[in-house]
PDB file of N, CA and C in Angstrom:
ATOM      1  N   UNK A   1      27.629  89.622 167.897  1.00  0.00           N
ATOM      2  CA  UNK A   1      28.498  89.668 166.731  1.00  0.00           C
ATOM      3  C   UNK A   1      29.867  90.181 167.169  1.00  0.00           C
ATOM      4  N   UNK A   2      30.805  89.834 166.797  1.00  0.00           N
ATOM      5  CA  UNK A   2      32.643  90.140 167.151  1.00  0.00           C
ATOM      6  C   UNK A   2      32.481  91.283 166.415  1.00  0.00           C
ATOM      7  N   UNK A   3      32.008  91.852 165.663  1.00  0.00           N
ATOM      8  CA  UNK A   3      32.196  93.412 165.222  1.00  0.00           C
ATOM      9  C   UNK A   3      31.724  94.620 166.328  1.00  0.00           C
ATOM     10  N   UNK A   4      30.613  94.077 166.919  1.00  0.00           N
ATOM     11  CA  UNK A   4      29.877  94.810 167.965  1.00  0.00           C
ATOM     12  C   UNK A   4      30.353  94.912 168.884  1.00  0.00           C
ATOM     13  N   UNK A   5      31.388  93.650 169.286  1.00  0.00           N
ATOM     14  CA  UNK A   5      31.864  93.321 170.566  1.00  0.00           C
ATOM     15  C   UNK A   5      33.460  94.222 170.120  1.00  0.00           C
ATOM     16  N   UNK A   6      33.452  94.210 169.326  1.00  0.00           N
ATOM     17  CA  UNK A   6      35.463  94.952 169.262  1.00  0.00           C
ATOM     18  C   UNK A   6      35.087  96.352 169.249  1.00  0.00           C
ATOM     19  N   UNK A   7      34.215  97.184 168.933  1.00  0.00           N
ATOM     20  CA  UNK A   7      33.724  98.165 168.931  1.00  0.00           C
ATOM     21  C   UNK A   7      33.494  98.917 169.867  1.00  0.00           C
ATOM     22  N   UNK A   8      32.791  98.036 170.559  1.00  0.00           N
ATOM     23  CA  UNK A   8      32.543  98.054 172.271  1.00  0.00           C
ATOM     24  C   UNK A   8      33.931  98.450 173.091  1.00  0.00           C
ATOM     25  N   UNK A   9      34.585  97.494 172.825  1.00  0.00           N
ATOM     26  CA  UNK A   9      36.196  97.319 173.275  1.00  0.00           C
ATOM     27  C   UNK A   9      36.931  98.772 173.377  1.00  0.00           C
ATOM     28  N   UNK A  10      36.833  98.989 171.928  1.00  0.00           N
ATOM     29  CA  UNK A  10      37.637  99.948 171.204  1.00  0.00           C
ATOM     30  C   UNK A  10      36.761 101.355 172.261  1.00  0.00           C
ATOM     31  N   UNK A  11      35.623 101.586 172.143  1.00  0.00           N
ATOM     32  CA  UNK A  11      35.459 102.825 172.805  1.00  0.00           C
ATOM     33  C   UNK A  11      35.366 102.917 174.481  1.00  0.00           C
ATOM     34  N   UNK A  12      35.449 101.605 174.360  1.00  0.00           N
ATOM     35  CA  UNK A  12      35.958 101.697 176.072  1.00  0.00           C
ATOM     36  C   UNK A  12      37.110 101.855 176.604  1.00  0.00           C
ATOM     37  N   UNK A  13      37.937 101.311 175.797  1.00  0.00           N
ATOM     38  CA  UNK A  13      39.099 101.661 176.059  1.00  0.00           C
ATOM     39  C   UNK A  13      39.809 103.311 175.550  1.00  0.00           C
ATOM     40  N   UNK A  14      39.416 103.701 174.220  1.00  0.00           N
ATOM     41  CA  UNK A  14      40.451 104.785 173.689  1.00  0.00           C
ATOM     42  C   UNK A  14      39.750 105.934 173.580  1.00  0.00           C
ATOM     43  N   UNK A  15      37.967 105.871 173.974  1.00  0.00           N
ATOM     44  CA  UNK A  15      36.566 106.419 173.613  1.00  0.00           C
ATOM     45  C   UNK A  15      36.446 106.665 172.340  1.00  0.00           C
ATOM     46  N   UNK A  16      35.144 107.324 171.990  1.00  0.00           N
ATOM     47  CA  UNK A  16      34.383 107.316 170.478  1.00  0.00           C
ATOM     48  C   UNK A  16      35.557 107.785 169.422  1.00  0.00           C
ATOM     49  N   UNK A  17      36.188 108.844 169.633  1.00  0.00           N
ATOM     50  CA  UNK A  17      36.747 109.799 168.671  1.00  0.00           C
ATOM     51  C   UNK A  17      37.819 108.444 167.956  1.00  0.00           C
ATOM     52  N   UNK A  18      38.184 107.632 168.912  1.00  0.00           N
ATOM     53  CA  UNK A  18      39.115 106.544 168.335  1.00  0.00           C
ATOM     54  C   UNK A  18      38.790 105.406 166.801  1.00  0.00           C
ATOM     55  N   UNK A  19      37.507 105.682 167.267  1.00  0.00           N
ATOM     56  CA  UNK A  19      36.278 104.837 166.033  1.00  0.00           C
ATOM     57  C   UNK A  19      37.147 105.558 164.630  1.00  0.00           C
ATOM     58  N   UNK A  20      37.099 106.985 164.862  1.00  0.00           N
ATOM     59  CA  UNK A  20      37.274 107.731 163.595  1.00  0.00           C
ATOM     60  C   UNK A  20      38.634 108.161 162.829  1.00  0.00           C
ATOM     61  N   UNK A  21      39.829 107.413 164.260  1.00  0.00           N
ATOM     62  CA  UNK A  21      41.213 108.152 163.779  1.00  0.00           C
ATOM     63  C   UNK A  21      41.267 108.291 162.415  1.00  0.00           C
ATOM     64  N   UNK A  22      41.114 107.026 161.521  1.00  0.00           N
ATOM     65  CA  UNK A  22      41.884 107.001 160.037  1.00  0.00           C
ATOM     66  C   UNK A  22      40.627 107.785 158.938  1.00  0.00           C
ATOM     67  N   UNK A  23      39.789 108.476 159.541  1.00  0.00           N
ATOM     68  CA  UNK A  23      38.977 109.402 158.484  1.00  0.00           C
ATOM     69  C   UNK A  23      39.291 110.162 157.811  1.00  0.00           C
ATOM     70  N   UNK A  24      40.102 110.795 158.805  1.00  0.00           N
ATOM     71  CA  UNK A  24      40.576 112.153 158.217  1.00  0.00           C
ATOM     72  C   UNK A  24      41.839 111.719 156.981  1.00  0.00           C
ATOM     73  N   UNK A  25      42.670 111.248 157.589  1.00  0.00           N
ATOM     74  CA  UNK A  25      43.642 111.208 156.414  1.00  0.00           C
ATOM     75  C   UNK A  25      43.333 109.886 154.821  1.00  0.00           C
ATOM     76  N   UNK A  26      42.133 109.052 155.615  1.00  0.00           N
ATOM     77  CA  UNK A  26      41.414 108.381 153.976  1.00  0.00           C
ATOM     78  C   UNK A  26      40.800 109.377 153.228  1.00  0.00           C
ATOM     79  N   UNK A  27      40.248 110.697 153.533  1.00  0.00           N
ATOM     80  CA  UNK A  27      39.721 111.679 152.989  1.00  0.00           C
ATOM     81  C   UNK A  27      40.251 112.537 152.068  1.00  0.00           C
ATOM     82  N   UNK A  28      41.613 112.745 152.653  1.00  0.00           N
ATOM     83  CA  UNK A  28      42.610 113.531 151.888  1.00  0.00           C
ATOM     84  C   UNK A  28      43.162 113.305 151.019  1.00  0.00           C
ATOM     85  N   UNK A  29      43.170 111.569 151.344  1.00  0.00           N
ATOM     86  CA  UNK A  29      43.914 111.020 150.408  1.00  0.00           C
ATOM     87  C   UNK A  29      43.383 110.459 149.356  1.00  0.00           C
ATOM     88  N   UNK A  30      41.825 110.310 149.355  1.00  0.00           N
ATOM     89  CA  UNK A  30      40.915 109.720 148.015  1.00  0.00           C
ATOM     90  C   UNK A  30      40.640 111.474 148.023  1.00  0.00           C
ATOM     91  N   UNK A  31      40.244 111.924 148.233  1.00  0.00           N
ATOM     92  CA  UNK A  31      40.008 113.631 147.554  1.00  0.00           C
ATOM     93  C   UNK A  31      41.276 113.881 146.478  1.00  0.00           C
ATOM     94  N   UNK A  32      42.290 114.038 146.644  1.00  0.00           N
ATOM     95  CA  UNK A  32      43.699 113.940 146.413  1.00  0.00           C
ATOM     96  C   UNK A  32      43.619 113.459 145.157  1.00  0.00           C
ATOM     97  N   UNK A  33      43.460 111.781 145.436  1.00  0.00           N
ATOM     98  CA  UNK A  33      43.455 111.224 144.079  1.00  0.00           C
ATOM     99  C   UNK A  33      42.776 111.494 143.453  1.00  0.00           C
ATOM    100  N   UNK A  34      41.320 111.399 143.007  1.00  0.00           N
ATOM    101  CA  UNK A  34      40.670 111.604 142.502  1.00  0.00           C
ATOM    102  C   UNK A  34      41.009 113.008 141.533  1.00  0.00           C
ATOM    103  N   UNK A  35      40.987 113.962 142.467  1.00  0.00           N
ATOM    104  CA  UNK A  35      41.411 115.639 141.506  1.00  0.00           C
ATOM    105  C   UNK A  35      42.850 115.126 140.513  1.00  0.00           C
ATOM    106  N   UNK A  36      43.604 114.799 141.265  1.00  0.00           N
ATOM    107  CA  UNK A  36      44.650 114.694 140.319  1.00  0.00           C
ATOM    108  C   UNK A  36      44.080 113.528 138.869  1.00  0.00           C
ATOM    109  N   UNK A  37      43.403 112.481 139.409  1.00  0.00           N
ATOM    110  CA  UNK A  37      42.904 111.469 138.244  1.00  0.00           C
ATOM    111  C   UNK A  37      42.310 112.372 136.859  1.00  0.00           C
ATOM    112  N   UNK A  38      40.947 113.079 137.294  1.00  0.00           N
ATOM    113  CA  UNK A  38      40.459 113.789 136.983  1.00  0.00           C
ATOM    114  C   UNK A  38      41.379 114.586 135.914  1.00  0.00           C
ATOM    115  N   UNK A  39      41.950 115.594 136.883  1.00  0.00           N
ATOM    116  CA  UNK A  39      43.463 116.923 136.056  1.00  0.00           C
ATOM    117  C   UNK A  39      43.614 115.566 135.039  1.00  0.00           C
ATOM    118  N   UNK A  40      44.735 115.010 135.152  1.00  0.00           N
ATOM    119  CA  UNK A  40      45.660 113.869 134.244  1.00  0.00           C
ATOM    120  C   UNK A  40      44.776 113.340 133.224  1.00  0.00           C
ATOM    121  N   UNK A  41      43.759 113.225 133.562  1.00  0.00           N
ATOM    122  CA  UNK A  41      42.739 112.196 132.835  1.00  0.00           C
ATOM    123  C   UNK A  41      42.068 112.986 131.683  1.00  0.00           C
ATOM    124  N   UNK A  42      41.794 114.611 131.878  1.00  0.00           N
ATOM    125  CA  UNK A  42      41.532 115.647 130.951  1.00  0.00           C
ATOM    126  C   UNK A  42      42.515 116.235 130.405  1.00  0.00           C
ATOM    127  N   UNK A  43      43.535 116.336 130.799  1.00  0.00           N
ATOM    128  CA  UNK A  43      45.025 116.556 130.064  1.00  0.00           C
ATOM    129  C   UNK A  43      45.433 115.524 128.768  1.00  0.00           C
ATOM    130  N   UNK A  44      45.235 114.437 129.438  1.00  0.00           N
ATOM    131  CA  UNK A  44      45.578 113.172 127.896  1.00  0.00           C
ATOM    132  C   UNK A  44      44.941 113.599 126.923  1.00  0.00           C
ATOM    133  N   UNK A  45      43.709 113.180 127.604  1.00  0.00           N
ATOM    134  CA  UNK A  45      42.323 113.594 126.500  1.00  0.00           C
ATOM    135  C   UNK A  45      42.117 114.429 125.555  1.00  0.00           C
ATOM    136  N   UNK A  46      42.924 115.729 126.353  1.00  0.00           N
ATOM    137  CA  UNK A  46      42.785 116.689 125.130  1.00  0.00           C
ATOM    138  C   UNK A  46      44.146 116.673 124.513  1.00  0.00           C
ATOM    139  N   UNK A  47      45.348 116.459 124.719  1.00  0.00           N
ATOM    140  CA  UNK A  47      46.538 116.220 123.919  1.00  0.00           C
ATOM    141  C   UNK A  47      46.051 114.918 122.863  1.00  0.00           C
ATOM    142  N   UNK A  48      45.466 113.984 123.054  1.00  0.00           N
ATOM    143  CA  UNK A  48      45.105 112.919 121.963  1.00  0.00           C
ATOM    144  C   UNK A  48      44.272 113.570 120.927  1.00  0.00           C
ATOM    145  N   UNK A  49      43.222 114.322 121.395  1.00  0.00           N
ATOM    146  CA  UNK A  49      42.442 114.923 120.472  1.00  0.00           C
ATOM    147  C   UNK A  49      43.339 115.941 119.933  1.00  0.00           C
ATOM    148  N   UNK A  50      44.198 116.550 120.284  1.00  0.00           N
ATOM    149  CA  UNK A  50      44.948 117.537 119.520  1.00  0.00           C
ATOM    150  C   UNK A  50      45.403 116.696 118.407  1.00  0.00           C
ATOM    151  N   UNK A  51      45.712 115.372 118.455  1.00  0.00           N
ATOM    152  CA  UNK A  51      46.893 114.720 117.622  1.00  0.00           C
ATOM    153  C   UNK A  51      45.518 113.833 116.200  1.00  0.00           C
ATOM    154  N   UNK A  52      44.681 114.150 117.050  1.00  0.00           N
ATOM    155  CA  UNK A  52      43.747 113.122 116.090  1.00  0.00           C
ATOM    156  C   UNK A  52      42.948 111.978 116.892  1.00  0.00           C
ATOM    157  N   UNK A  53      43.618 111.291 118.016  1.00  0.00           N
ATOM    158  CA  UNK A  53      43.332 110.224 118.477  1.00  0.00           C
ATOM    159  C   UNK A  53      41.929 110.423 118.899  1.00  0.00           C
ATOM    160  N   UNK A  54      40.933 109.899 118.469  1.00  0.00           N
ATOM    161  CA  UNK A  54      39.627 109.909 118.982  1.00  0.00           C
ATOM    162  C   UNK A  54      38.874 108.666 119.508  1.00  0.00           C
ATOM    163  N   UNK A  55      38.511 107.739 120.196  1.00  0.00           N
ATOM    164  CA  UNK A  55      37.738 106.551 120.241  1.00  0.00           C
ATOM    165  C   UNK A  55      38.123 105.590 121.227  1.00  0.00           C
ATOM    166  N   UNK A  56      37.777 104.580 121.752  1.00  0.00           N
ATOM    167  CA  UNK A  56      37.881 103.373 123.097  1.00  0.00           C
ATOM    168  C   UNK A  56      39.643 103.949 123.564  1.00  0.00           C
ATOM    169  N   UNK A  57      40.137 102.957 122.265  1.00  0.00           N
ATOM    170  CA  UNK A  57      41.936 103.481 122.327  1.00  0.00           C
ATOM    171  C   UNK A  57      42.168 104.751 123.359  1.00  0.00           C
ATOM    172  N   UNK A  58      41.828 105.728 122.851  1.00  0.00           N
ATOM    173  CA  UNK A  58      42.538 107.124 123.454  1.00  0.00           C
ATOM    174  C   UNK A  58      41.705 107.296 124.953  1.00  0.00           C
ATOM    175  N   UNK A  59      40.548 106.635 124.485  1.00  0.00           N
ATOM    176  CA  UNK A  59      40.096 106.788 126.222  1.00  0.00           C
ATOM    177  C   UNK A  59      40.951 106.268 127.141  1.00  0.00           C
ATOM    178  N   UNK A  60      41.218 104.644 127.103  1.00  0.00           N
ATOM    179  CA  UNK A  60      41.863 103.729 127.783  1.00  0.00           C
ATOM    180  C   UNK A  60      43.177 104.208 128.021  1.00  0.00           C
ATOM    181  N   UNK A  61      43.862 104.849 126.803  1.00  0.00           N
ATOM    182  CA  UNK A  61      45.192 105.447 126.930  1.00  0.00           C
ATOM    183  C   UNK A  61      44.830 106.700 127.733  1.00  0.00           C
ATOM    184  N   UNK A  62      44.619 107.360 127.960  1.00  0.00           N
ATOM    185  CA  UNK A  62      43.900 108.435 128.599  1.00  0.00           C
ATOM    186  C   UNK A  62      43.565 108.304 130.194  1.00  0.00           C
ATOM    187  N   UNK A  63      43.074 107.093 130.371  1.00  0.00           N
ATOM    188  CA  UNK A  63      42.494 106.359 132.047  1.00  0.00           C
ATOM    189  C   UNK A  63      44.333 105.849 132.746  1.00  0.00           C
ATOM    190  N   UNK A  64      44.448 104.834 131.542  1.00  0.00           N
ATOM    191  CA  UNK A  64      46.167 104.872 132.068  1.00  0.00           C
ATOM    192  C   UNK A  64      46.778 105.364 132.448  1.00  0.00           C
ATOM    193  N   UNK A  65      46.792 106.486 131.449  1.00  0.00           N
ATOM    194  CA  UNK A  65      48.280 107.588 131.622  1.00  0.00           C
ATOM    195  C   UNK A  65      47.675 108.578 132.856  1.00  0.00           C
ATOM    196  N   UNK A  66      46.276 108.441 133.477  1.00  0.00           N
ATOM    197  CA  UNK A  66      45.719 109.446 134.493  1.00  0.00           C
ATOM    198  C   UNK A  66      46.403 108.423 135.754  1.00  0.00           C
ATOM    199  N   UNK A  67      45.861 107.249 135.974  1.00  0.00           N
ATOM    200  CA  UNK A  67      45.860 106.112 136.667  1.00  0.00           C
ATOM    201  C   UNK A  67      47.536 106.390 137.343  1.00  0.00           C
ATOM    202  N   UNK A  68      48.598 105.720 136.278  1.00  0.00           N
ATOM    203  CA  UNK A  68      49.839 106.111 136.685  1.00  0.00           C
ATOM    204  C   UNK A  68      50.429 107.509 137.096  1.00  0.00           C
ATOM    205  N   UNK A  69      49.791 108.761 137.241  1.00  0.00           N
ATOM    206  CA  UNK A  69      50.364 109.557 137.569  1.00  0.00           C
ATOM    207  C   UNK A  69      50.002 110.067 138.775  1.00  0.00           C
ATOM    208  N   UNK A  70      48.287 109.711 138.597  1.00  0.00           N
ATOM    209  CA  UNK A  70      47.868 109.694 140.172  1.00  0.00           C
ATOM    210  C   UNK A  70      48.494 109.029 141.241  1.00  0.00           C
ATOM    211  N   UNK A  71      49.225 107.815 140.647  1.00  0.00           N
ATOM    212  CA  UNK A  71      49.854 106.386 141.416  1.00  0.00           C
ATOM    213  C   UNK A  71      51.108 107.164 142.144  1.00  0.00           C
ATOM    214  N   UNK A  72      51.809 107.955 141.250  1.00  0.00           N
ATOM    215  CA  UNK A  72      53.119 108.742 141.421  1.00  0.00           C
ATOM    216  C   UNK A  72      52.759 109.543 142.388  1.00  0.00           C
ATOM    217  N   UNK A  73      51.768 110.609 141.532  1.00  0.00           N
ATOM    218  CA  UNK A  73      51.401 111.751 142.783  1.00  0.00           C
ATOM    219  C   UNK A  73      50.658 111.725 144.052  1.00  0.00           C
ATOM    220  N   UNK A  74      50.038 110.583 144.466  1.00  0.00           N
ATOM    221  CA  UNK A  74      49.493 110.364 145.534  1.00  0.00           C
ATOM    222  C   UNK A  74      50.453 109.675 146.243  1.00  0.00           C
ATOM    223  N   UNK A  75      51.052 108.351 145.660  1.00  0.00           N
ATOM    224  CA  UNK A  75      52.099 107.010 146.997  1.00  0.00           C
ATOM    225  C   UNK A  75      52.590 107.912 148.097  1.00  0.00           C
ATOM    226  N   UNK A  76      52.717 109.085 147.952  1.00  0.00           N
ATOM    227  CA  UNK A  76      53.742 109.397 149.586  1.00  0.00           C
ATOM    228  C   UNK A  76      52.314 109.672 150.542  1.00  0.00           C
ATOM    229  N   UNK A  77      50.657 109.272 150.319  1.00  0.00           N
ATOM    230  CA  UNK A  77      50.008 110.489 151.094  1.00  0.00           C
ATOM    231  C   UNK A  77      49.644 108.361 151.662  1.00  0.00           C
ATOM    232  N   UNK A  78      49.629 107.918 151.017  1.00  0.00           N
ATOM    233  CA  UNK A  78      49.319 106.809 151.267  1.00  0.00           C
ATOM    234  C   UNK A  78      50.187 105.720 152.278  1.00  0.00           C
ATOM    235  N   UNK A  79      51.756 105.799 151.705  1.00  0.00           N
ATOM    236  CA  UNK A  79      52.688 105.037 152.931  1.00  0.00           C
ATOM    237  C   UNK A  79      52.588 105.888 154.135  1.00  0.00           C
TER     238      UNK A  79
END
């Protein structure tokens, strides 16, 4: 299989630890998002319910307004 065989390649040439360069910083950076999704995503939630907004609507508005801020607060961990 060409996956087995580039693999092969790869630790022969740069050894094992090379397999793993981009772990560390995909880690940080979905950990990252996620908490902030999370924060943003319970912040709406409860400002809608302060106002009244209860049901699908305020969820979705709620996933959005988490979605875009995570988008904001994460893009620099990502380029």
């Amino acid at each position: 299989v060409d996956t087995v065989r580039r693999m092969r390649a790869i630790v022969g040439r740069e050894g094992v630890m090379a397999v793993y360069k981009g772990v560390f910083p995909a880690m940080l950076g979905g950990t990252a998002a996620w908490a902030f999704y999370f924060y943003w995503y319970n912040e709406a939630k409860g400002y809608m319910a302060g106002l009244g907004w209860i049901g699908p609507a305020a969820n979705f508005a709620s996933g959005t307004s988490a979605g875009v801020m995570t988008a904001v607060a994460t893009n620099p961990i990502w380029c």
